[in-house]
PDB file of N, CA and C in Angstrom:
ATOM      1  N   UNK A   1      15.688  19.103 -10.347  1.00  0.00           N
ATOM      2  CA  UNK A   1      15.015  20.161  -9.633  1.00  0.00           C
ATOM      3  C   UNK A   1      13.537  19.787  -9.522  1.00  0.00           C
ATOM      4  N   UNK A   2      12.958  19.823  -8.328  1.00  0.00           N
ATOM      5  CA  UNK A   2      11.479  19.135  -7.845  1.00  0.00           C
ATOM      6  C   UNK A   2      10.501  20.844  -7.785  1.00  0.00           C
ATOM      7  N   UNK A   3       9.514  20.236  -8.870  1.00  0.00           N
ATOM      8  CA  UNK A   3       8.339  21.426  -9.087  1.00  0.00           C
ATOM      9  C   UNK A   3       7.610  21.567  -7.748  1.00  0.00           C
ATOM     10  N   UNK A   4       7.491  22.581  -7.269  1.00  0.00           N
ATOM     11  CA  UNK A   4       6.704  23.449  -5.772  1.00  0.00           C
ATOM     12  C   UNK A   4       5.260  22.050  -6.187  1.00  0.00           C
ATOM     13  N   UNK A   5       4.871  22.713  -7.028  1.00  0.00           N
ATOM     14  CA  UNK A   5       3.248  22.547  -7.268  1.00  0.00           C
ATOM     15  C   UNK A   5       2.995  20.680  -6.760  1.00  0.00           C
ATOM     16  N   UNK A   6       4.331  19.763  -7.438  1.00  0.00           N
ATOM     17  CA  UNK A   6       4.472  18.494  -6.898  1.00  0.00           C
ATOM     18  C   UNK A   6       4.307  18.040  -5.766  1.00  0.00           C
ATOM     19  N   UNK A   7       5.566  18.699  -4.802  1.00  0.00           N
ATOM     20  CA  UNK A   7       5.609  18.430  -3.729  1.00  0.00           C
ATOM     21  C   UNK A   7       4.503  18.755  -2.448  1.00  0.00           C
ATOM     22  N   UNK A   8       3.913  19.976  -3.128  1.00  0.00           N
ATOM     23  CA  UNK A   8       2.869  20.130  -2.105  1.00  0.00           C
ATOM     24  C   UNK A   8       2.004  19.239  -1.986  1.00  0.00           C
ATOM     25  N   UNK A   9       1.292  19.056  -0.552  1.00  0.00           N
ATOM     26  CA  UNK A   9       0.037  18.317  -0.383  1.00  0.00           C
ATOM     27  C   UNK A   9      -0.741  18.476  -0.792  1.00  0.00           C
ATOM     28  N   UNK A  10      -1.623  17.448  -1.785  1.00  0.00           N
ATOM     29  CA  UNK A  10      -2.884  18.295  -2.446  1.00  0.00           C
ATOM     30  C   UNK A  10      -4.521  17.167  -1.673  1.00  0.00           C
ATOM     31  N   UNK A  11      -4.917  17.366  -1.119  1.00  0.00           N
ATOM     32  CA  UNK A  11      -6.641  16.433  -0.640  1.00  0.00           C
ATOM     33  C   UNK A  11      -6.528  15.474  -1.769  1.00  0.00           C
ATOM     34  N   UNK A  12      -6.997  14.353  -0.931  1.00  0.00           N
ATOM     35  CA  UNK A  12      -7.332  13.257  -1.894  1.00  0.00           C
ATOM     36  C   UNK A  12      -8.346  12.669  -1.572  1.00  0.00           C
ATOM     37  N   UNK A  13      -9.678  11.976  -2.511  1.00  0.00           N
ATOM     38  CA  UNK A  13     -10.787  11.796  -2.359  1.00  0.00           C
ATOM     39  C   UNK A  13     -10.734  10.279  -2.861  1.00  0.00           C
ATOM     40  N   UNK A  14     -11.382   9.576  -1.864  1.00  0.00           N
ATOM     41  CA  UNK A  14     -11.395   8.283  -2.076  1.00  0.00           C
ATOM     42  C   UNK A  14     -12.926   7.608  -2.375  1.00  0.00           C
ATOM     43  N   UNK A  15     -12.980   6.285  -2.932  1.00  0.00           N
ATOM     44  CA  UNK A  15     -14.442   6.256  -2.919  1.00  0.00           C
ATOM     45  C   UNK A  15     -14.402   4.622  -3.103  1.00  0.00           C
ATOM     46  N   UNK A  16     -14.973   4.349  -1.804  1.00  0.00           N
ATOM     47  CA  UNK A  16     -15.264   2.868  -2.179  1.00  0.00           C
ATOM     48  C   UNK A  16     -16.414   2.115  -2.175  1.00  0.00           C
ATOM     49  N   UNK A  17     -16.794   1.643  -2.856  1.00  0.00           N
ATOM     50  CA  UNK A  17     -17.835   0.723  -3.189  1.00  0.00           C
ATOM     51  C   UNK A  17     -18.145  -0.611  -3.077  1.00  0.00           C
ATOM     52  N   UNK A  18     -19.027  -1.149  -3.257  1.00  0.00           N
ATOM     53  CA  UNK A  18     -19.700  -2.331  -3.166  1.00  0.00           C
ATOM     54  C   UNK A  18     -19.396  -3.259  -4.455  1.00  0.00           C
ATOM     55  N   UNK A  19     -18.300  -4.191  -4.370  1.00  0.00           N
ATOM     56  CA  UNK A  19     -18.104  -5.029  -5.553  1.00  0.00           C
ATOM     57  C   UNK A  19     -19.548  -6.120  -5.975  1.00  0.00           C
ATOM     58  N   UNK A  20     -19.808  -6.123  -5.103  1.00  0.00           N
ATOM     59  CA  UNK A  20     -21.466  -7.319  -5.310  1.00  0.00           C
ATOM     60  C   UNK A  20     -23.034  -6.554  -5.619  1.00  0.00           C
ATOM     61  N   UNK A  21     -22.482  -5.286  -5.956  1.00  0.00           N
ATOM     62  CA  UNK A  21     -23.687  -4.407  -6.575  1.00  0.00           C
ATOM     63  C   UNK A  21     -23.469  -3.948  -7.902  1.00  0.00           C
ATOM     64  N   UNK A  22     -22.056  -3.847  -8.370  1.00  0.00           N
ATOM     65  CA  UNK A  22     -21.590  -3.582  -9.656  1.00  0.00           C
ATOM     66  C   UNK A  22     -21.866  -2.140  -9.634  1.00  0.00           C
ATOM     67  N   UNK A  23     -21.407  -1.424  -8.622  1.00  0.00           N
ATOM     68  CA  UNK A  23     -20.994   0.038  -8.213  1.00  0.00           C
ATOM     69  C   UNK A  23     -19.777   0.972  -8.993  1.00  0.00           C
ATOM     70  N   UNK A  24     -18.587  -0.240  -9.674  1.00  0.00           N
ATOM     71  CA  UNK A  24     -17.734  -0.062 -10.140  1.00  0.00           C
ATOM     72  C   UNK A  24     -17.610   1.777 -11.403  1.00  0.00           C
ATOM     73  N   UNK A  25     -18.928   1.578 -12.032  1.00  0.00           N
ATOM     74  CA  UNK A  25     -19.038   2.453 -12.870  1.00  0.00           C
ATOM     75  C   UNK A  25     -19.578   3.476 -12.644  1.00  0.00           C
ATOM     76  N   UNK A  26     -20.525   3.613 -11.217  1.00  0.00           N
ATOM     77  CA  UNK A  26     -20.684   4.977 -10.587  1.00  0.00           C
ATOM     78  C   UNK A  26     -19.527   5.188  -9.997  1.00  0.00           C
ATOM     79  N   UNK A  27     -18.851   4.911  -9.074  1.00  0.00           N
ATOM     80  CA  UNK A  27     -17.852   5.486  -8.738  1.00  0.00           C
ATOM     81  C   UNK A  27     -17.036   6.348  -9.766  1.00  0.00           C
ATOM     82  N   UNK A  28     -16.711   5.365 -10.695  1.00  0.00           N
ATOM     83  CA  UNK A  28     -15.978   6.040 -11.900  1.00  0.00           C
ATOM     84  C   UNK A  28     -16.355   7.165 -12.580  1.00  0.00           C
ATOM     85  N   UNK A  29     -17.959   7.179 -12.535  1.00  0.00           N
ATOM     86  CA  UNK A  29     -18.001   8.093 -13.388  1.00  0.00           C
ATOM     87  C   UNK A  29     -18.428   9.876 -12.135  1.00  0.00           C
ATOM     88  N   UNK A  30     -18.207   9.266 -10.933  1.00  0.00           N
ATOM     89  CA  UNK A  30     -17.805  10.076  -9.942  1.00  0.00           C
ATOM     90  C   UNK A  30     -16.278  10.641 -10.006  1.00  0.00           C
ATOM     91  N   UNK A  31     -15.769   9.646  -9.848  1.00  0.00           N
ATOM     92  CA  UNK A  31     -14.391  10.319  -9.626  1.00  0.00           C
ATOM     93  C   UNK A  31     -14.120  11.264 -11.362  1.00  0.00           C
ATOM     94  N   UNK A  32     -14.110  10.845 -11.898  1.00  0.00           N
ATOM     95  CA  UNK A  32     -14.102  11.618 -13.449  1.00  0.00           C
ATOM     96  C   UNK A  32     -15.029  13.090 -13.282  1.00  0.00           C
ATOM     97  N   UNK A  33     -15.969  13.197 -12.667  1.00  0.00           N
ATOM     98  CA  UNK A  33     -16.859  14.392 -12.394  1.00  0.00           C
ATOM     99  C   UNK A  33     -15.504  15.147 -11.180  1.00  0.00           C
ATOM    100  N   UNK A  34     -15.274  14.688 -10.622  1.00  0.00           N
ATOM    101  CA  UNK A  34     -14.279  15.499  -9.582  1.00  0.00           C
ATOM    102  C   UNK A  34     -13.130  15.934  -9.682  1.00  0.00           C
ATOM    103  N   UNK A  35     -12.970  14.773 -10.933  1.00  0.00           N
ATOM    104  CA  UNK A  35     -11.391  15.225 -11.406  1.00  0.00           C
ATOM    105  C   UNK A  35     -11.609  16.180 -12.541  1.00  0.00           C
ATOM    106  N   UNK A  36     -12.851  16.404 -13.233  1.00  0.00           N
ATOM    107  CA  UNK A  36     -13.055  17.590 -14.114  1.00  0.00           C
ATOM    108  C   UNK A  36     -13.026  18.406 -13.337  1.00  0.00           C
ATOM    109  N   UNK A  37     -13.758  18.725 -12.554  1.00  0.00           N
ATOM    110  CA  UNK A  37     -13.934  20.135 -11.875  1.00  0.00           C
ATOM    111  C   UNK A  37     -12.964  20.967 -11.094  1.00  0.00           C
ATOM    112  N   UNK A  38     -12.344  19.717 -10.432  1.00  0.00           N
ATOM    113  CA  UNK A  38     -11.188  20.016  -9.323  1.00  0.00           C
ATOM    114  C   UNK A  38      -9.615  19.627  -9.469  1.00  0.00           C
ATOM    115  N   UNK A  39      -9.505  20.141 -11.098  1.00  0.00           N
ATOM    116  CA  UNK A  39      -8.116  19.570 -11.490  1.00  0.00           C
ATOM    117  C   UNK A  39      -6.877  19.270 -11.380  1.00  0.00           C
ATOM    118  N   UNK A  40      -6.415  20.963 -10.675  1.00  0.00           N
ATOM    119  CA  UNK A  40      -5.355  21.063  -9.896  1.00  0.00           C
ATOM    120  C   UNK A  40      -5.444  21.623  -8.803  1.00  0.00           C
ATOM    121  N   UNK A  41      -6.402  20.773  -7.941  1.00  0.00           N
ATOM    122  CA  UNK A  41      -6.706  21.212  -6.617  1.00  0.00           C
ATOM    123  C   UNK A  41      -6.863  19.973  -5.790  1.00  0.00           C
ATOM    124  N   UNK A  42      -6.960  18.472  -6.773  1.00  0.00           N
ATOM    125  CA  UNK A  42      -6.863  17.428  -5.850  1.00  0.00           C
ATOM    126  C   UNK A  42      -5.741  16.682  -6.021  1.00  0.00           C
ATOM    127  N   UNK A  43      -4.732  15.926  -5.190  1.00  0.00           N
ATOM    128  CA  UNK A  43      -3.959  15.349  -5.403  1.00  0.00           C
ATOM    129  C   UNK A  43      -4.280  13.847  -5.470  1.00  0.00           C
ATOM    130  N   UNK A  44      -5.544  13.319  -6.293  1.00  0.00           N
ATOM    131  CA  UNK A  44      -6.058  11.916  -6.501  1.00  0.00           C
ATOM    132  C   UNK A  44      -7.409  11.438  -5.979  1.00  0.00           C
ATOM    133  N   UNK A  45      -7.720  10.334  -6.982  1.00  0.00           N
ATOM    134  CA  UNK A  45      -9.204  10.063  -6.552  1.00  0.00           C
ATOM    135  C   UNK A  45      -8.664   8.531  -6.868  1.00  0.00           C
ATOM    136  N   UNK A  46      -8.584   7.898  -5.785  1.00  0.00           N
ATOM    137  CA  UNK A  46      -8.662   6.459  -5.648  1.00  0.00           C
ATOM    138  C   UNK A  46     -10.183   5.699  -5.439  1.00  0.00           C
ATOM    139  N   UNK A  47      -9.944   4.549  -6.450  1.00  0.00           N
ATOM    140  CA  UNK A  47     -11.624   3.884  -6.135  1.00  0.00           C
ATOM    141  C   UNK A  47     -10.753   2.680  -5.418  1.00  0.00           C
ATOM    142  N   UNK A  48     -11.578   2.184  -4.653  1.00  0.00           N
ATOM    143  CA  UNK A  48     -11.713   0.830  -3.796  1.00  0.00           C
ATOM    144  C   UNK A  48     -12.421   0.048  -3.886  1.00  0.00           C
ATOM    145  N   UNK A  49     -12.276  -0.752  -4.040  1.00  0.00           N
ATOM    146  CA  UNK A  49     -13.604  -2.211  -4.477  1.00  0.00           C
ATOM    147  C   UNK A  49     -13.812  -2.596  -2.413  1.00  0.00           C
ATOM    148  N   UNK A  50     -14.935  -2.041  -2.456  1.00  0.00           N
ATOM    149  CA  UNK A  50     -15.198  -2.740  -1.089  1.00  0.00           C
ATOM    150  C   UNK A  50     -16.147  -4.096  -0.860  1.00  0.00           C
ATOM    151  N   UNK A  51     -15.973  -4.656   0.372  1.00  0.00           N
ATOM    152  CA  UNK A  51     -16.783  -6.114   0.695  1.00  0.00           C
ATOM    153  C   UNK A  51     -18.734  -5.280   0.337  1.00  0.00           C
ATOM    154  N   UNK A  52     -18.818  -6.718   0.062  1.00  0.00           N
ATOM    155  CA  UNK A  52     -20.261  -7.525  -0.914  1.00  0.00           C
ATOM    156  C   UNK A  52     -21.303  -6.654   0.839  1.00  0.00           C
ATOM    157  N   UNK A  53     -22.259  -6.016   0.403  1.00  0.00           N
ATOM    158  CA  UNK A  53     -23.031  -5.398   1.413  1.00  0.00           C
ATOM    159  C   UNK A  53     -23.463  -4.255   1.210  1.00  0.00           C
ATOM    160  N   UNK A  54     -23.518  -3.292  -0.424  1.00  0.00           N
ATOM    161  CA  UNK A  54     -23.770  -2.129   0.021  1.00  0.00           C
ATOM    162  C   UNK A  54     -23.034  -0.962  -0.004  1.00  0.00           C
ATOM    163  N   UNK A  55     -21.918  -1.385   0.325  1.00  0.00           N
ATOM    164  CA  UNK A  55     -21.094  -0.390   0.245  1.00  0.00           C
ATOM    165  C   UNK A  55     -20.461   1.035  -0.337  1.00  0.00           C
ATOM    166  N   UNK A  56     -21.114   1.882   0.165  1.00  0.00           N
ATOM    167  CA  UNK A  56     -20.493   3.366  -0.714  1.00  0.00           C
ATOM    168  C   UNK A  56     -20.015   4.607   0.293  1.00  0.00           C
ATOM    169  N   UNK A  57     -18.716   4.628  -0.131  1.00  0.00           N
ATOM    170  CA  UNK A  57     -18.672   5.786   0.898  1.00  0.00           C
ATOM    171  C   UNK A  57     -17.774   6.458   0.361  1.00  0.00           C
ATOM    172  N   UNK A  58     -17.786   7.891   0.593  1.00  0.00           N
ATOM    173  CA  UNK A  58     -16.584   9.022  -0.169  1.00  0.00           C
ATOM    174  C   UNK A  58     -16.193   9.868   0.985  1.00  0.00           C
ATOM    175  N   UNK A  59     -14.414   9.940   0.968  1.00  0.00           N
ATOM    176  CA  UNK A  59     -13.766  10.244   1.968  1.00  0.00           C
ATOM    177  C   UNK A  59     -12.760  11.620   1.213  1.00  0.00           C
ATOM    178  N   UNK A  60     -12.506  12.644   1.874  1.00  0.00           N
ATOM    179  CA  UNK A  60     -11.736  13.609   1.373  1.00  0.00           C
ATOM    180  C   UNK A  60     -10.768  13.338   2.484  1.00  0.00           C
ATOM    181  N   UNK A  61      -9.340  13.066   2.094  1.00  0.00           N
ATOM    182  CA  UNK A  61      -7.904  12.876   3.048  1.00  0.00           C
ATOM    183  C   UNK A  61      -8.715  12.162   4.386  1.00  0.00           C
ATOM    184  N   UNK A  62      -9.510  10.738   4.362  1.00  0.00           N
ATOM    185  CA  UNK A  62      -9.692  10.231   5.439  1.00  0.00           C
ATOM    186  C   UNK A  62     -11.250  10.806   6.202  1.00  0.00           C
ATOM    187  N   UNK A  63     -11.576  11.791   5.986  1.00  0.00           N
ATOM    188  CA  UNK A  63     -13.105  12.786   6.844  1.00  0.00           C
ATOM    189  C   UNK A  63     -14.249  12.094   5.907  1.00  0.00           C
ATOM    190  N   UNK A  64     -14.902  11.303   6.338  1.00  0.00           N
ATOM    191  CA  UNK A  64     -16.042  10.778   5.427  1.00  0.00           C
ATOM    192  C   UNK A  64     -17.276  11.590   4.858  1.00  0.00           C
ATOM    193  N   UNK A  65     -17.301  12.015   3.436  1.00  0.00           N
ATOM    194  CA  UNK A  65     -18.338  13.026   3.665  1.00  0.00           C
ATOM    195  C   UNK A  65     -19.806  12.742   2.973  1.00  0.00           C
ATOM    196  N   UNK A  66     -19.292  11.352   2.460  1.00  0.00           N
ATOM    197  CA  UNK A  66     -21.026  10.622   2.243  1.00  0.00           C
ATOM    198  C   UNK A  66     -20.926   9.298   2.030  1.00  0.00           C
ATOM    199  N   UNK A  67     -21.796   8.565   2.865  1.00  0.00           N
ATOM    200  CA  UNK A  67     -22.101   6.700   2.834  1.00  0.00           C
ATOM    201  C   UNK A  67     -23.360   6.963   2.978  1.00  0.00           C
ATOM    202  N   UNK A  68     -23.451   5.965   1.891  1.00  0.00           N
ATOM    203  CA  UNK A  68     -24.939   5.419   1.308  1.00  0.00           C
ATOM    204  C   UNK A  68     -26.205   5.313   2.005  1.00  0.00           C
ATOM    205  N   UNK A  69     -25.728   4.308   3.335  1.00  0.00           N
ATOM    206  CA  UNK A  69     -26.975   3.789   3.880  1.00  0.00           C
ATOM    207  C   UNK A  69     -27.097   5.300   5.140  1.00  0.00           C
ATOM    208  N   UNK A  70     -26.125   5.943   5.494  1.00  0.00           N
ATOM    209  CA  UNK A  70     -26.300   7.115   5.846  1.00  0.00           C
ATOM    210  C   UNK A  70     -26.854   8.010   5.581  1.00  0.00           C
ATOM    211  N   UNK A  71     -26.989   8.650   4.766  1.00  0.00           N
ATOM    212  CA  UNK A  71     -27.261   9.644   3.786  1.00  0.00           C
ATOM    213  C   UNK A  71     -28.349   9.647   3.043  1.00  0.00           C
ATOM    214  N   UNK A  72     -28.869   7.905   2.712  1.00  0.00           N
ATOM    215  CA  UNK A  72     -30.280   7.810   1.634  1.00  0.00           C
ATOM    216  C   UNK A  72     -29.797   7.744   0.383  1.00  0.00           C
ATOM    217  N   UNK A  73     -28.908   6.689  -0.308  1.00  0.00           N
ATOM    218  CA  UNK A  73     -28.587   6.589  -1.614  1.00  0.00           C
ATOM    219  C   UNK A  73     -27.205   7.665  -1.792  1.00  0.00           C
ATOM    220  N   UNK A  74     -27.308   7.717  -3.239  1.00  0.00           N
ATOM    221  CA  UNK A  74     -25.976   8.510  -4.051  1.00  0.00           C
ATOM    222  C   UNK A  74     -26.326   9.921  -3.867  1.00  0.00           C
ATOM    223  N   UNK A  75     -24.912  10.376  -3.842  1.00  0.00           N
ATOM    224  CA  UNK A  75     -25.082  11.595  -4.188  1.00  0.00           C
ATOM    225  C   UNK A  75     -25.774  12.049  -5.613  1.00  0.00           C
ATOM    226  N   UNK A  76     -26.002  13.061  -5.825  1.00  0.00           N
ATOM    227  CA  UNK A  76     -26.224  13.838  -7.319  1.00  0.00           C
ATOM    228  C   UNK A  76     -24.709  14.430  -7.031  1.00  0.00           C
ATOM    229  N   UNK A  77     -24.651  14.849  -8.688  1.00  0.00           N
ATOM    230  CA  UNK A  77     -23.660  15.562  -9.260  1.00  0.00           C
ATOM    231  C   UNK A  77     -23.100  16.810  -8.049  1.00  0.00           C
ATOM    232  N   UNK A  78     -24.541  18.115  -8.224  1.00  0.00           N
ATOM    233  CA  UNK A  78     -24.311  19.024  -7.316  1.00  0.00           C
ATOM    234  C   UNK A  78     -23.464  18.849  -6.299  1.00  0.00           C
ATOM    235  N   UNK A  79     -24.293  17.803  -5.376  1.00  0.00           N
ATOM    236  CA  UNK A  79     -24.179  17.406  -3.837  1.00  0.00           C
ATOM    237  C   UNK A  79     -22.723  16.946  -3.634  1.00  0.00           C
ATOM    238  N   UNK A  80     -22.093  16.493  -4.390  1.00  0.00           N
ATOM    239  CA  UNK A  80     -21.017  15.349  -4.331  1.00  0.00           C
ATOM    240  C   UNK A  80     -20.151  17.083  -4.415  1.00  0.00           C
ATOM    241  N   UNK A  81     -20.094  17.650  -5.840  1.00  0.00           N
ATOM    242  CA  UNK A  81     -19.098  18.182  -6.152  1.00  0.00           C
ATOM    243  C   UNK A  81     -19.036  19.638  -4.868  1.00  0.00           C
ATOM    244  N   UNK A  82     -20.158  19.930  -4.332  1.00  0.00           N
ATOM    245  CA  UNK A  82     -20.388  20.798  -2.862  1.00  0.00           C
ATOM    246  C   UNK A  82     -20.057  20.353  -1.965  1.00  0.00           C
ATOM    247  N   UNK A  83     -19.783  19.062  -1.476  1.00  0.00           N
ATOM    248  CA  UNK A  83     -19.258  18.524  -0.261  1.00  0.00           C
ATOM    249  C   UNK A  83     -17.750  18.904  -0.382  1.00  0.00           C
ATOM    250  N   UNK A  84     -17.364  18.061  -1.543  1.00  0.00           N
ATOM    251  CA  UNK A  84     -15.911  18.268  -2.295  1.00  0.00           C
ATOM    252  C   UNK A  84     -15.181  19.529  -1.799  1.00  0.00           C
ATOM    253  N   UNK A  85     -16.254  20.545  -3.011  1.00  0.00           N
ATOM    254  CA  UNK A  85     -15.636  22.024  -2.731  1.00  0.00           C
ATOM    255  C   UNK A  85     -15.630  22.548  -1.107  1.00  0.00           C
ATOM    256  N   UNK A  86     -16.556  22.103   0.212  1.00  0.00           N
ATOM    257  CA  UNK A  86     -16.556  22.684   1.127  1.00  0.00           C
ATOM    258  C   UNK A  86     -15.326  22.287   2.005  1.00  0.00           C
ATOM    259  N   UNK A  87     -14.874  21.465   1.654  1.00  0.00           N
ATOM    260  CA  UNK A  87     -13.738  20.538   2.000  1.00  0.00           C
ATOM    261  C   UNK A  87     -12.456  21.023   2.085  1.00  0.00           C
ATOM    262  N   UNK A  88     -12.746  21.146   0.176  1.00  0.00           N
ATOM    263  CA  UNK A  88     -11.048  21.594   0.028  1.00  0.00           C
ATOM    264  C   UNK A  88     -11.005  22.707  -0.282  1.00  0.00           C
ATOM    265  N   UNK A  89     -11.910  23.716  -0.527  1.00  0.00           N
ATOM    266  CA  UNK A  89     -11.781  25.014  -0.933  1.00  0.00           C
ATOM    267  C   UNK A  89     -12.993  25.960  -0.943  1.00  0.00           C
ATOM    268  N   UNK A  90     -13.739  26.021   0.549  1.00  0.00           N
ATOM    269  CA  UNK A  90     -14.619  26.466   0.352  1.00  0.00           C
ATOM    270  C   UNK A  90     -15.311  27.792  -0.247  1.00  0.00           C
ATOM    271  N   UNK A  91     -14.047  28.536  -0.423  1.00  0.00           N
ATOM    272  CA  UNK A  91     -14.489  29.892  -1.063  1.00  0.00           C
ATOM    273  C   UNK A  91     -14.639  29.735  -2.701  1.00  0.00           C
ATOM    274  N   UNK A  92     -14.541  28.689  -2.945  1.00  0.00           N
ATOM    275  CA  UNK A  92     -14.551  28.441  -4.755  1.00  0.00           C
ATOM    276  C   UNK A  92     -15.937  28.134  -5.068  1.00  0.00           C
ATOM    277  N   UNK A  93     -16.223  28.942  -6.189  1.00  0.00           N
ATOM    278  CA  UNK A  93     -17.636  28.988  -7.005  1.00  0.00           C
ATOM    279  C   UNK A  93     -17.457  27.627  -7.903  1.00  0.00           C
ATOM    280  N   UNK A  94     -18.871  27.091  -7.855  1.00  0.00           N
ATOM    281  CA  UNK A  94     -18.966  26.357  -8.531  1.00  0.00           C
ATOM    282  C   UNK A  94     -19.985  26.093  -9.914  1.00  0.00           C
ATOM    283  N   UNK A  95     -19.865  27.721 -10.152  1.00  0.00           N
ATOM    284  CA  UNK A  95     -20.779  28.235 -11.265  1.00  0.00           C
ATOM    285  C   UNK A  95     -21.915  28.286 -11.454  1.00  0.00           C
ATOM    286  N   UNK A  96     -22.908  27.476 -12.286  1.00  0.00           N
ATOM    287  CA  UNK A  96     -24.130  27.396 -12.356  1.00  0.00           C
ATOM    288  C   UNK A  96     -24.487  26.350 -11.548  1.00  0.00           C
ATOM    289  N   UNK A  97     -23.247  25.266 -10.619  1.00  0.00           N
ATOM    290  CA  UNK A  97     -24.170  24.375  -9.660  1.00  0.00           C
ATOM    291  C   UNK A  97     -24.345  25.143  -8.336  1.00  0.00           C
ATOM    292  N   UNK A  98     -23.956  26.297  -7.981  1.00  0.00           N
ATOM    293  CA  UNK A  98     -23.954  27.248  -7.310  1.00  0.00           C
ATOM    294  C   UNK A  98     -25.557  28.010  -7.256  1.00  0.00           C
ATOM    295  N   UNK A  99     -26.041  27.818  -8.042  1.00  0.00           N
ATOM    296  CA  UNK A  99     -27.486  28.449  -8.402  1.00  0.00           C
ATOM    297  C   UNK A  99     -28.524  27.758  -7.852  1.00  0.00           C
ATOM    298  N   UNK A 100     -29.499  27.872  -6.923  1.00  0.00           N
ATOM    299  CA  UNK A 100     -30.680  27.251  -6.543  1.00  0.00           C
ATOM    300  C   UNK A 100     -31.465  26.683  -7.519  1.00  0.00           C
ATOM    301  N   UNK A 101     -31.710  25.143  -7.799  1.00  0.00           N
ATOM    302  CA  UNK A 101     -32.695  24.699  -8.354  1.00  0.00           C
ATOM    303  C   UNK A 101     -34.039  24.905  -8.242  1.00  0.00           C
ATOM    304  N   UNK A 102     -35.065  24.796  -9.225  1.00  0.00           N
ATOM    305  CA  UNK A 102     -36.715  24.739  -8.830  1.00  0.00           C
ATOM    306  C   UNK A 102     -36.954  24.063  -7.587  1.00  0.00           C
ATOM    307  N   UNK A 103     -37.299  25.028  -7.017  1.00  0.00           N
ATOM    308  CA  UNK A 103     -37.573  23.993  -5.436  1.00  0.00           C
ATOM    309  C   UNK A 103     -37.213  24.326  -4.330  1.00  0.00           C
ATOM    310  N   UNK A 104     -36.047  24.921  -4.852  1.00  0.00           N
ATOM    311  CA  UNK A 104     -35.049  25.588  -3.636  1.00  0.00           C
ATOM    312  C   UNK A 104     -35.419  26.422  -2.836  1.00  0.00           C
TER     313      UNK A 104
END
């Protein structure tokens, strides 16, 4: 007997990087930030070792929602996990990153 919760489609967030920058461990410690927050709401966070150039880009089911030389560098924490949430669930609070920083 096949669990509902399985079979459904769940967003999947991809993230590939630049093997000739040694990107390997931001990504990671990206996807680990997304998979805390968004536990049973994503169905996977694949990293990709991409070609020597630079390379960073994060895709929710294919829709690109941040590359590097686009954008001006990495995301922050916030930014990444707000793109995320607008994506796959935009009515979900995201607690105290939900709160305007000094500056704001």
């Amino acid at each position: 007997m096949s669990n509902p919760a399985q079979t459904e489609q769940k967003p999947h967030v991809t993230i590939t990087y630049c093997i000739g920058c040694n990107w390997l461990l931001r990504a990671a410690w990206m996807s680990q930030e997304l998979l805390s927050t968004f536990q049973d709401q994503l169905g996977g966070v694949t990293l990709i070792p991409g070609e020597i150039g630079g390379t960073f880009e994060i895709t929710v089911d294919g829709n690109l929602i941040w590359e590097r030389k686009r954008n001006g560098g990495f995301p922050d924490v916030k930014e990444l996990k707000s793109r995320v949430r607008d994506c796959i669930n935009p009515e979900q609070s995201l607690g105290h990153l939900d709160r305007p920083t000094a500056g704001e």
